[in-house]
C-alpha atoms as a PDB file:
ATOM      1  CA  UNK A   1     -13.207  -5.579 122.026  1.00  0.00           C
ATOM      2  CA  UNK A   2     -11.495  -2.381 120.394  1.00  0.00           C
ATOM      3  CA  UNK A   3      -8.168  -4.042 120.710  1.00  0.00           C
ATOM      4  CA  UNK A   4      -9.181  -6.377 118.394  1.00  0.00           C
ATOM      5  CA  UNK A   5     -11.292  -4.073 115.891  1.00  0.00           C
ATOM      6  CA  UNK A   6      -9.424  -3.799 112.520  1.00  0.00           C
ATOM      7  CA  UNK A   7      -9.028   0.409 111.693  1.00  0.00           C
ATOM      8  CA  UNK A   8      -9.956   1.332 108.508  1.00  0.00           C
ATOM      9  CA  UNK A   9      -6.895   3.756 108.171  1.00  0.00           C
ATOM     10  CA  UNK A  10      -5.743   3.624 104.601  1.00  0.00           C
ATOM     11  CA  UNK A  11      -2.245   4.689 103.951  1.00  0.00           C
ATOM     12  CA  UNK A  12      -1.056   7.090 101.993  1.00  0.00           C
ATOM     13  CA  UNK A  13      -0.055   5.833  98.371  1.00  0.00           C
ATOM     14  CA  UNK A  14       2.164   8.775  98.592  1.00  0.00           C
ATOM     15  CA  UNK A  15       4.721   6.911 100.388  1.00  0.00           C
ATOM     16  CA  UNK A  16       4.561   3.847  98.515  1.00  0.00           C
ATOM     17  CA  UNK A  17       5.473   5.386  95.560  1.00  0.00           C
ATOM     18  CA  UNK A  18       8.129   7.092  97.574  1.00  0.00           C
ATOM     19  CA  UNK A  19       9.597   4.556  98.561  1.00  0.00           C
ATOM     20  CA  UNK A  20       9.305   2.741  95.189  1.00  0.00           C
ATOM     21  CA  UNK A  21      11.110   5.286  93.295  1.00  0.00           C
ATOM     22  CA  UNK A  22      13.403   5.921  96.241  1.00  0.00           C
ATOM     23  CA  UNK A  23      15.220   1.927  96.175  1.00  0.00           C
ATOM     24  CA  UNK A  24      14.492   2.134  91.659  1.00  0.00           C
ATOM     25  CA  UNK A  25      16.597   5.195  92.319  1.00  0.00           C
ATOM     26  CA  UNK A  26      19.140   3.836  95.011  1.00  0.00           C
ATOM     27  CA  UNK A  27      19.494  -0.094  92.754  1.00  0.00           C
ATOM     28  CA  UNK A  28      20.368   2.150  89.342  1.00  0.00           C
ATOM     29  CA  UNK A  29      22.644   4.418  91.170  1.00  0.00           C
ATOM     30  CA  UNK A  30      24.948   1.830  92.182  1.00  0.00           C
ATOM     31  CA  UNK A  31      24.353   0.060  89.174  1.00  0.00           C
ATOM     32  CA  UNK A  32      25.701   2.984  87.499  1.00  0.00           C
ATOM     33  CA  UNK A  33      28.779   3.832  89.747  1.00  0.00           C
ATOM     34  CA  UNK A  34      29.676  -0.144  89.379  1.00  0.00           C
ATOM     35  CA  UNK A  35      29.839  -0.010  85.926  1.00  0.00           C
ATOM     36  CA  UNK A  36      31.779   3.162  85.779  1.00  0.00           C
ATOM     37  CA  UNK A  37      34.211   1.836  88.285  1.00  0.00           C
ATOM     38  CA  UNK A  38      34.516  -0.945  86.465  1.00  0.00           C
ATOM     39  CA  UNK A  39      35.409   0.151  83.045  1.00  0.00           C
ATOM     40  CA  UNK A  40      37.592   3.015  85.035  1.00  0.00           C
ATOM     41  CA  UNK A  41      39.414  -0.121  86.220  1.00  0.00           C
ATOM     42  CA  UNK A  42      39.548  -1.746  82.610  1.00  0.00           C
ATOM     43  CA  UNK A  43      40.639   0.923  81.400  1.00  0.00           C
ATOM     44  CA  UNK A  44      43.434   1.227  84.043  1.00  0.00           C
ATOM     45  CA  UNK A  45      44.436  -1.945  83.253  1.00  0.00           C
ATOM     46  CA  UNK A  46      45.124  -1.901  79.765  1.00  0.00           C
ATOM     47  CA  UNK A  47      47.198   0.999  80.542  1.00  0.00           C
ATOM     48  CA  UNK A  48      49.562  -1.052  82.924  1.00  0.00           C
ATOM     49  CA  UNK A  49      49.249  -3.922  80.222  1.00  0.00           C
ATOM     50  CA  UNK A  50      50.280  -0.953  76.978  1.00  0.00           C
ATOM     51  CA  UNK A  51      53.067   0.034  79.106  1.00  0.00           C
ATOM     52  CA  UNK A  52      53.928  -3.616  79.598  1.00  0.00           C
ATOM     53  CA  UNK A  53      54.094  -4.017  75.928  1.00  0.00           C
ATOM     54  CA  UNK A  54      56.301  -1.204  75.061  1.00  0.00           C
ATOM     55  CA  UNK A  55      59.110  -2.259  77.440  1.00  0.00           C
ATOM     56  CA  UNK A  56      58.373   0.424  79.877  1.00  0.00           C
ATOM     57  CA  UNK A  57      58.858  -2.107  82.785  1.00  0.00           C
ATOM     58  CA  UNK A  58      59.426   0.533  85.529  1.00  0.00           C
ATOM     59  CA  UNK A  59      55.992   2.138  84.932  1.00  0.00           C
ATOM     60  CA  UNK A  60      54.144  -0.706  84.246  1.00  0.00           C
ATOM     61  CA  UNK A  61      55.556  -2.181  87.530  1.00  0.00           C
ATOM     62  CA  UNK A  62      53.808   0.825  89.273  1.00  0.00           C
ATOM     63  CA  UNK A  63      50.566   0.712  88.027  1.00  0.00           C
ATOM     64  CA  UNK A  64      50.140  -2.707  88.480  1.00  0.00           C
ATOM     65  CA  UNK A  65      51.149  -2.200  92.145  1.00  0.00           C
ATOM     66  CA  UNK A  66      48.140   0.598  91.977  1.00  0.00           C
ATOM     67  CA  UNK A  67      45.848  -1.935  90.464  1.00  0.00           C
ATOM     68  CA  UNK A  68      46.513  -4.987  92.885  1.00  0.00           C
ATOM     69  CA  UNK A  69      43.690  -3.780  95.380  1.00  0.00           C
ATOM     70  CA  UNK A  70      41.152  -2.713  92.810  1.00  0.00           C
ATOM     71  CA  UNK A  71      38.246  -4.376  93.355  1.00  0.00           C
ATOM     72  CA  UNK A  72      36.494  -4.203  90.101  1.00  0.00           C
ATOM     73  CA  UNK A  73      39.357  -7.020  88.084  1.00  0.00           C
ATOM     74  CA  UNK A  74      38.449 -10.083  86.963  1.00  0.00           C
ATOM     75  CA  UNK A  75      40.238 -13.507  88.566  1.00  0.00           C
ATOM     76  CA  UNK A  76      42.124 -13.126  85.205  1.00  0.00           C
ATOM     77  CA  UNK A  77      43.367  -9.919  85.244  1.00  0.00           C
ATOM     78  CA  UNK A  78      44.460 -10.400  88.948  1.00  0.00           C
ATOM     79  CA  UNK A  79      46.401 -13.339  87.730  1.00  0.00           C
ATOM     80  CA  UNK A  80      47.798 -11.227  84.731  1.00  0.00           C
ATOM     81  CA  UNK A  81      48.964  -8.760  87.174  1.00  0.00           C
ATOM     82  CA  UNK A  82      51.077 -10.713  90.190  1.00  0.00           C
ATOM     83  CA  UNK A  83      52.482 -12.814  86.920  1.00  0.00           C
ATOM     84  CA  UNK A  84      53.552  -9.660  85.506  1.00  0.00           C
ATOM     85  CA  UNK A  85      55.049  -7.898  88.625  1.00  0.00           C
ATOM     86  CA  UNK A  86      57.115 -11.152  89.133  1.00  0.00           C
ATOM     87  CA  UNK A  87      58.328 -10.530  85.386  1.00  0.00           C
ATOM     88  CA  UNK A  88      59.197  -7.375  85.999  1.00  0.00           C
ATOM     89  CA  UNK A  89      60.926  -8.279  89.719  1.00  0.00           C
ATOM     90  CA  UNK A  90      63.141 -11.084  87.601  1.00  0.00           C
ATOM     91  CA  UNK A  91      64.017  -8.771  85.405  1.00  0.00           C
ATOM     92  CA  UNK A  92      65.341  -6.344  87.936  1.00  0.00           C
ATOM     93  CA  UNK A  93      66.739  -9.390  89.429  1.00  0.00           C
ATOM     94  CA  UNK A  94      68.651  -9.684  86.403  1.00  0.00           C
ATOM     95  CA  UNK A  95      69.538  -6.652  85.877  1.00  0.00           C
ATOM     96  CA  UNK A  96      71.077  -5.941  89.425  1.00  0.00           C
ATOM     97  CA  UNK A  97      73.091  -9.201  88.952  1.00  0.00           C
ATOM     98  CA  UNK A  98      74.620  -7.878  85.607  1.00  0.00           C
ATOM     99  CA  UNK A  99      75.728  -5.316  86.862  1.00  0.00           C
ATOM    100  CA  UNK A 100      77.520  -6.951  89.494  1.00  0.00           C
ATOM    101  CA  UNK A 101      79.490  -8.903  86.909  1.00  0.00           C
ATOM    102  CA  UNK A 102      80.040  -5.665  84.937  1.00  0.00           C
ATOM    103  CA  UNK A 103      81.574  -4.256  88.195  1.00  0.00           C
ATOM    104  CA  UNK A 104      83.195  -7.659  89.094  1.00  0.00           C
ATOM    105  CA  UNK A 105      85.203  -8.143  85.621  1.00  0.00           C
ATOM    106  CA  UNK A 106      86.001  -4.452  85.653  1.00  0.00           C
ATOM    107  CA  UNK A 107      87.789  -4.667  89.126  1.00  0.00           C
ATOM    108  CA  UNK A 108      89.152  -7.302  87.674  1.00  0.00           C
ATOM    109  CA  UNK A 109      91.052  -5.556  84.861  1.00  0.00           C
ATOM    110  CA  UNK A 110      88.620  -7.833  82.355  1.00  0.00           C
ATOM    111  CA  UNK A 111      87.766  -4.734  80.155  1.00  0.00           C
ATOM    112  CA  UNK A 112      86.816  -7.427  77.224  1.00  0.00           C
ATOM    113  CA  UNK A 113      84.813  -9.660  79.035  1.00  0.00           C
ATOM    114  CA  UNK A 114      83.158  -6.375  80.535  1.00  0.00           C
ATOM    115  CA  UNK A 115      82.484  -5.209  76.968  1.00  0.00           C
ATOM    116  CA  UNK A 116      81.807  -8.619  75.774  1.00  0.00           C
ATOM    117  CA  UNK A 117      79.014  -9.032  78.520  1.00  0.00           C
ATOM    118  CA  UNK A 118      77.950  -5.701  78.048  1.00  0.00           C
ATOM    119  CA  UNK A 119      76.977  -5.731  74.343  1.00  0.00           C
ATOM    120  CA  UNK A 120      74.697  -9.043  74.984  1.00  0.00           C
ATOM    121  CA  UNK A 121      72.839  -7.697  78.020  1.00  0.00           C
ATOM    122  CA  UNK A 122      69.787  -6.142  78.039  1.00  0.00           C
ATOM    123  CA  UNK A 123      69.040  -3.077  80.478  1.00  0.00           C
ATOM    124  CA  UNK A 124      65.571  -2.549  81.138  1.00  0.00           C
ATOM    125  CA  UNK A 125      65.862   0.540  83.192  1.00  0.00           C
ATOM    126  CA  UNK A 126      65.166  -1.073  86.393  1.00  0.00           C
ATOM    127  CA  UNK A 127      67.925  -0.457  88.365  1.00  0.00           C
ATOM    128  CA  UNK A 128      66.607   1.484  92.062  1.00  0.00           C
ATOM    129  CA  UNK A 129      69.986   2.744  93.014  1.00  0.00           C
ATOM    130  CA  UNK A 130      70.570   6.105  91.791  1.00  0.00           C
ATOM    131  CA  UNK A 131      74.090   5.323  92.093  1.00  0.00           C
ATOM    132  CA  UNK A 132      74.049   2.096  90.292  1.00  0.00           C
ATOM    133  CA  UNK A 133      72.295   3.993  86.997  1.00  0.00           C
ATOM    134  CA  UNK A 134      74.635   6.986  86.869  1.00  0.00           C
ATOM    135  CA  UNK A 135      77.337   4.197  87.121  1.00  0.00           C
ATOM    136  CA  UNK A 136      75.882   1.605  84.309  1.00  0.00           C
ATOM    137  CA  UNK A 137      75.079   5.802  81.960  1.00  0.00           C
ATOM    138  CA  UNK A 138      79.120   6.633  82.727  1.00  0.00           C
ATOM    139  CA  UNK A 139      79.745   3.057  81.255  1.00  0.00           C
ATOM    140  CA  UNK A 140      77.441   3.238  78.534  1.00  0.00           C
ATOM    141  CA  UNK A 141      78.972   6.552  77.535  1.00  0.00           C
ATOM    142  CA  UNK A 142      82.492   5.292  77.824  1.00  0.00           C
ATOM    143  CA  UNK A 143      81.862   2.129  75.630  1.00  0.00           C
ATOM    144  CA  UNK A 144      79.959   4.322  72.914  1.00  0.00           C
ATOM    145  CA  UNK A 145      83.551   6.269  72.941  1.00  0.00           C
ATOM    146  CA  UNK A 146      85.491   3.276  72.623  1.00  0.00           C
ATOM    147  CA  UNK A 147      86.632   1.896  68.978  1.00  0.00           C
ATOM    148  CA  UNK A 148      84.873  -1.209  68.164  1.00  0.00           C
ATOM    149  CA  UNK A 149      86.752  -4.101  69.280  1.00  0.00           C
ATOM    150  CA  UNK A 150      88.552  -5.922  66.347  1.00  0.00           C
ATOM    151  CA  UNK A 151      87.399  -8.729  64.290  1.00  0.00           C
ATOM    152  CA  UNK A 152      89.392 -10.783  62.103  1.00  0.00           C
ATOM    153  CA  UNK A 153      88.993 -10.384  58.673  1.00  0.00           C
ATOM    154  CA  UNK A 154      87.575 -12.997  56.466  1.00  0.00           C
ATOM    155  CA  UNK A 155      89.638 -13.924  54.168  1.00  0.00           C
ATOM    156  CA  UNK A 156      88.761 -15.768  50.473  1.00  0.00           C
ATOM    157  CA  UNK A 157      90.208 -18.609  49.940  1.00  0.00           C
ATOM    158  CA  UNK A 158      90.750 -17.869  46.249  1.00  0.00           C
ATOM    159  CA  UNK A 159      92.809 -15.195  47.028  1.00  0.00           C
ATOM    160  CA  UNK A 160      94.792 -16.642  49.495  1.00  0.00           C
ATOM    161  CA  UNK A 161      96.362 -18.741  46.819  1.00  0.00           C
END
């Protein structure tokens, strides 16, 4: 029976230790190229979060809209990020709204209660209408030329007498 018969064919160690160091090699590549990805997306991050921070809403908004499909975030930083971007979309919100009221009192003839709203409000630069920003910069430059509006004087009552 030579069907049966074991050979006594021994294999090269040659390509065991090929393919040893071949799948050591291929496991610590992508080892490696995780971990870079990874801190390239860390680092990414706390870029978007810096920019957060400083008030620089616009840019911030962008790269986290670059970071939502990265793949190497935590569950936390993915939170961070959509929690963030709906800051930032309120805040346009906001700011669009404003300046509807701005434009609303001033059609109006309410220059004071234009100027009144304008000094509390808070622009963050979010306005996507190129029109709508070279409006609210004209308005800007034409309350920085106005006179400051008048406040009554306080007057001491031991004077008065």
């Amino acid at each position: 029976m030579g069907f049966l018969e074991k050979e006594d064919e021994k294999k090269s160690a040659f390509w065991d230790w090929f393919i040893g160091i071949g799948l050591i090699v291929l496991v610590g590549g992508f080892t490696a190229y995780y971990q870079t990805q990874k801190r390239a997306t860390q680092k990414r991050f706390a870029a978007a979060d810096s920019l957060f921070a400083k008030g620089d809403f616009a840019a911030a908004a962008d790269a986290y809209e670059a970071l939502k499909d990265a793949s190497y975030l935590t569950a936390a930083n993915d939170s961070i990020i959509y929690d963030r971007l709906d800051s930032i979309e309120t805040f346009a919100e906001a700011e669009r709204e404003a300046l509807a009221r701005l434009r609303t009192r001033l059609g109006a003839g309410d220059s004071a209660g234009a100027r009144a709203d304008f000094d509390t409000l808070t622009f963050r630069g979010l306005l996507e209408d190129e029109d709508d920003r070279a409006w609210l910069e004209s308005y800007r430059a034409a309350v920085a030329a106005m006179p400051a509006p008048a406040t009554p004087l306080a007057t001491d009552s031991a004077s008065s007498r």
